[in-house]
Protein backbone atom coordinates (compact mmCIF):
# COMPACT_ATOMS: atom_id res chain seq x y z
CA UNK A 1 63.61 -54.85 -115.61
CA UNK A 2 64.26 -55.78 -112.29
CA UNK A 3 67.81 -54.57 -110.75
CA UNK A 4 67.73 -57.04 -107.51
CA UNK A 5 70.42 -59.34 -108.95
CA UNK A 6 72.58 -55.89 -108.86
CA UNK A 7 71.37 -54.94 -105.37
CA UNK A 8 72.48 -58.20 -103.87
CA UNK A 9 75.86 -57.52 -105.55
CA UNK A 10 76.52 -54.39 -104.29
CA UNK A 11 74.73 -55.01 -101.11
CA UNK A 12 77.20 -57.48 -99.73
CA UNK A 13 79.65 -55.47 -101.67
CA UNK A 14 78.95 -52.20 -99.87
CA UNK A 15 77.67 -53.83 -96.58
CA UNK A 16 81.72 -55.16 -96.02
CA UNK A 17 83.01 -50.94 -95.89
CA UNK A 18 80.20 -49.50 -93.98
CA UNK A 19 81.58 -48.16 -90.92
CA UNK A 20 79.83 -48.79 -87.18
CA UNK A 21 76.25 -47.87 -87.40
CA UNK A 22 75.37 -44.47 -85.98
CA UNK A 23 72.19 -44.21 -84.51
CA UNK A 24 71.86 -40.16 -84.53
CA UNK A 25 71.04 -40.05 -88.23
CA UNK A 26 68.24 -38.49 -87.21
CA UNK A 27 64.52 -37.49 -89.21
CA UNK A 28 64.16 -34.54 -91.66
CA UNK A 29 62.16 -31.46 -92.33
CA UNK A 30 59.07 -33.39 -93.76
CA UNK A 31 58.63 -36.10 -90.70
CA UNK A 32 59.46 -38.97 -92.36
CA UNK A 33 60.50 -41.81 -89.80
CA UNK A 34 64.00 -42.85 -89.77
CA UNK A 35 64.34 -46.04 -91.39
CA UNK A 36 61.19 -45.48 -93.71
CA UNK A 37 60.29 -44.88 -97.39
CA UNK A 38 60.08 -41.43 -97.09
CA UNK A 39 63.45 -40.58 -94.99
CA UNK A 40 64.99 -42.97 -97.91
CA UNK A 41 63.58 -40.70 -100.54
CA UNK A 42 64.64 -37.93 -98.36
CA UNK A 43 68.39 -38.32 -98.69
CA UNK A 44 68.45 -40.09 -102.13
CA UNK A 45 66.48 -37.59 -104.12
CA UNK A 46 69.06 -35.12 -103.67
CA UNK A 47 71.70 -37.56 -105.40
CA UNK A 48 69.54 -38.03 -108.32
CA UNK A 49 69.28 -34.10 -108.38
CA UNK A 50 72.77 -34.08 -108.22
CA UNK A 51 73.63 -36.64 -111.03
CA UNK A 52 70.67 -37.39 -112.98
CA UNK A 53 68.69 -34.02 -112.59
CA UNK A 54 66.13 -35.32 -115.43
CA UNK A 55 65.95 -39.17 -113.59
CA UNK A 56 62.67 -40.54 -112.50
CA UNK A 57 61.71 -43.20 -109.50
CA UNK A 58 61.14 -46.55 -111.22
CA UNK A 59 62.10 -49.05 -108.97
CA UNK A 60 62.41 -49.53 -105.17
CA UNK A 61 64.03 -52.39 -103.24
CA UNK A 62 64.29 -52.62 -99.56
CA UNK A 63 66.75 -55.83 -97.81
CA UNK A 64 65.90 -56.63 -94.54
CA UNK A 65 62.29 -55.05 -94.23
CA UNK A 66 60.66 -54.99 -91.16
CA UNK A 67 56.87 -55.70 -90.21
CA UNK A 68 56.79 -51.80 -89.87
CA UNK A 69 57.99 -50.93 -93.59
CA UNK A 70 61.02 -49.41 -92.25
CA UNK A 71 64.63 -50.97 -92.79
CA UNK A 72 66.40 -53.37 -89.80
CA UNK A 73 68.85 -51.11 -87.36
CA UNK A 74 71.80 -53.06 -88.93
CA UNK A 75 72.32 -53.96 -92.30
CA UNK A 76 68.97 -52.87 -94.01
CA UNK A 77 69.31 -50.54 -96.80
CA UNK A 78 67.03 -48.75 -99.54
CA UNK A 79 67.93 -48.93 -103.32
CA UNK A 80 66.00 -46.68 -105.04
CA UNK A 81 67.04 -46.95 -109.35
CA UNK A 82 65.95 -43.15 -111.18
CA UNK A 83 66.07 -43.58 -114.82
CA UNK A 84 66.98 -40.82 -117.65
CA UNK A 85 64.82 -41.82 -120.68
CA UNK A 86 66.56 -39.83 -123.02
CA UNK A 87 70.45 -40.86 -122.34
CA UNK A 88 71.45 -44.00 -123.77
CA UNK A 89 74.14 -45.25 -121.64
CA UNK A 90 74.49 -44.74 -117.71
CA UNK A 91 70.54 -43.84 -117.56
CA UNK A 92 69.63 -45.59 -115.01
CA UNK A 93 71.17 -44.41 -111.30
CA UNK A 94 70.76 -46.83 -108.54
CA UNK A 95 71.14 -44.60 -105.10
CA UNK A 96 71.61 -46.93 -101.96
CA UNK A 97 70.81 -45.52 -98.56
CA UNK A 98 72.13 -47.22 -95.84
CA UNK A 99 70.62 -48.31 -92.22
CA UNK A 100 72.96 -45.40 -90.48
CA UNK A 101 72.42 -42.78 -92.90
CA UNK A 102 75.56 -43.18 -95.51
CA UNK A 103 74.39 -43.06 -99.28
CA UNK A 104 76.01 -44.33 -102.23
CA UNK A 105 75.30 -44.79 -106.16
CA UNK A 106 76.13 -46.23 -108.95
CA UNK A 107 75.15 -45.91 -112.77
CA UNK A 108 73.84 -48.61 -114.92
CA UNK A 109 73.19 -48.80 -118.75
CA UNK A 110 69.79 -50.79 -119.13
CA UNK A 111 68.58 -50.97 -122.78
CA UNK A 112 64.96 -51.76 -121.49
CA UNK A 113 64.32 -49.78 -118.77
CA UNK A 114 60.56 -49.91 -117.42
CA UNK A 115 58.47 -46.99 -119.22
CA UNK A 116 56.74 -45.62 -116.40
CA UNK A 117 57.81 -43.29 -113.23
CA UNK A 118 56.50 -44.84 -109.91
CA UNK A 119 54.01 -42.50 -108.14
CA UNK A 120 55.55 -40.85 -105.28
CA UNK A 121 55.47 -43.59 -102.19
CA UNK A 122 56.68 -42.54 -99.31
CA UNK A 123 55.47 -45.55 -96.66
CA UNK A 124 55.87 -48.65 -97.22
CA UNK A 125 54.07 -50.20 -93.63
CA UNK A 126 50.51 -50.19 -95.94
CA UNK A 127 52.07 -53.19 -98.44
CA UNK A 128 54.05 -54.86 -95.05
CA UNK A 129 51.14 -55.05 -93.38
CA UNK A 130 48.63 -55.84 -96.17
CA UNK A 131 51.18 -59.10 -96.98
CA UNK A 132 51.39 -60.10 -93.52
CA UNK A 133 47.91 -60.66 -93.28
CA UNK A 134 47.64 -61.91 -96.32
CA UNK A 135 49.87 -64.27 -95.11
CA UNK A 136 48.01 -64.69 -91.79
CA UNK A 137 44.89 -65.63 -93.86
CA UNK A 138 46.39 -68.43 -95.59
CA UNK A 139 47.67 -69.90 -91.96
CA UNK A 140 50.94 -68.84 -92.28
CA UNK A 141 51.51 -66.61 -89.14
CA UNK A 142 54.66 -65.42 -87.75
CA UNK A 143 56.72 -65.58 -90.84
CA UNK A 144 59.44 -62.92 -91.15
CA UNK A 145 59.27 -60.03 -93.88
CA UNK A 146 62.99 -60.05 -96.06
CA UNK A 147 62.94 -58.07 -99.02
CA UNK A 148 60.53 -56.16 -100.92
CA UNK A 149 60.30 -54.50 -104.42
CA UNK A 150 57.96 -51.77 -105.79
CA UNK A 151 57.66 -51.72 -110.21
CA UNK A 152 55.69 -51.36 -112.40
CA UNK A 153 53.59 -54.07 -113.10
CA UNK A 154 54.50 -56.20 -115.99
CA UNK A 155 52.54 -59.38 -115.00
CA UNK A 156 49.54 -59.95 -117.13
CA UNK A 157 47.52 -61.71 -114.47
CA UNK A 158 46.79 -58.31 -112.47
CA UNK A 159 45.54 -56.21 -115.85
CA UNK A 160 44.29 -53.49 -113.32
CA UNK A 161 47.60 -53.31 -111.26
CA UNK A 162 49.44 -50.67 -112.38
CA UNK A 163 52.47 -50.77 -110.10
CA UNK A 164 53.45 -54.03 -107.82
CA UNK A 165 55.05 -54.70 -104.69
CA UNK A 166 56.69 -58.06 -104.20
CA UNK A 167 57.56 -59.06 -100.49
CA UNK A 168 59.22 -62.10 -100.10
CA UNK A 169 58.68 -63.72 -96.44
CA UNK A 170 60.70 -66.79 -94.31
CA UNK A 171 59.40 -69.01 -92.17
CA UNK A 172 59.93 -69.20 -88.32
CA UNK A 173 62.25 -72.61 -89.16
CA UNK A 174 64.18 -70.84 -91.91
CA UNK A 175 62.69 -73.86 -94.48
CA UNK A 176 60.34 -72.01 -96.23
CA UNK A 177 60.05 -69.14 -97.93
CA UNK A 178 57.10 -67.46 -99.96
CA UNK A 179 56.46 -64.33 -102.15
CA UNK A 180 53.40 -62.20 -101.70
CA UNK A 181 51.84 -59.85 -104.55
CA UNK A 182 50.53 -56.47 -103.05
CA UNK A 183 48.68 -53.83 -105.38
CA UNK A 184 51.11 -50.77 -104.58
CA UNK A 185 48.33 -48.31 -105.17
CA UNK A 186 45.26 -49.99 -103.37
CA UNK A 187 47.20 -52.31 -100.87
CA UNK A 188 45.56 -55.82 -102.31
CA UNK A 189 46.96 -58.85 -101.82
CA UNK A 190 46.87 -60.11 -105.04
CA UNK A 191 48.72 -63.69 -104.60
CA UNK A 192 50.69 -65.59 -101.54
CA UNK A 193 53.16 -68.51 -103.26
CA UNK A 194 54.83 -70.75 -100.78
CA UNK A 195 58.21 -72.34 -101.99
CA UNK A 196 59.92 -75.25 -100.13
């Protein structure tokens, strides 16, 4: 199940308290780039330790991607939803991390959560830039990366495709706006759909 309806909630909620962005959040031990996949995981997997030491990564969601896989300076945030198999209510725990470091979370009940853990991603630049040229090859250049989402694949179309990142694009002249289909594993485009 797909929890972007919730992000988008709690997004604009959460986006109205965050104090003024600090730009010293800094890397971590491993490397990972500010702003990334990784340096998300980072400082949301201890949170899940924290409250939901038995949750899994099933679901990621980034607003306000750039063409580099990393979150925009201001505003962009990480949602990354762990899920508890076993508990029946509050078992799945959406952790937001924020553009200047703050994290915050929230549990959900879900009665049909998606059965299988994501494999551990870490940069999402590989699917960016595999959908950007996807887009490029259908004559759609210069259109900006929004949003994207990493699941497991539930479309029947892709039988091989075992998890699925959707990146949803706009046009230079904000009247378009199209959704590309990106293998997670391999990095294949799989589909570009242009609405508007």
């Amino acid at each position: 199940m797909r929890f972007s309806t919730v992000f988008l909630v709690v997004a604009a909620l959460a986006f109205a308290f965050i104090p003024g962005c600090d730009s010293g959040t800094g890397g971590n031990g491993d490397g990972a780039e500010e702003l990334s996949l990784g340096w998300a995981v980072d400082k949301a997997d201890p949170v899940r330790d924290d409250l939901l030491s038995d949750g899994k990564l099933v679901e990621i969601i980034a607003n306000d991607i750039d063409e580099d896989g990393k979150i925009e300076e201001l505003g962009g945030a990480w949602q990354l939803y762990y899920c508890d198999w076993n508990r029946e209510t509050d078992n799945i725990l959406a952790v937001i991390v924020w553009f200047n470091g703050q994290v915050d979370s929230e549990f959900i009940t879900d009665s049909s959560p998606q059965e299988n853990e994501l494999p551990e991603y870490r940069d999402a630049e590989p699917w960016v830039t595999a959908a950007i040229q996807g887009m490029e090859d259908e004559g759609y250049s210069d259109w900006e990366p929004l949003t994207l989402i990493c699941e497991e694949n539930t479309n029947d179309e892709y039988p091989t495709t075992l998890f699925l990142t959707t990146i949803k694009f706009r046009s230079p002249d904000l009247t378009q706006e199209a959704i590309v289909l990106v293998d997670a594993d391999t990095d294949e485009v799989l589909a570009v759909l242009i609405f508007g």
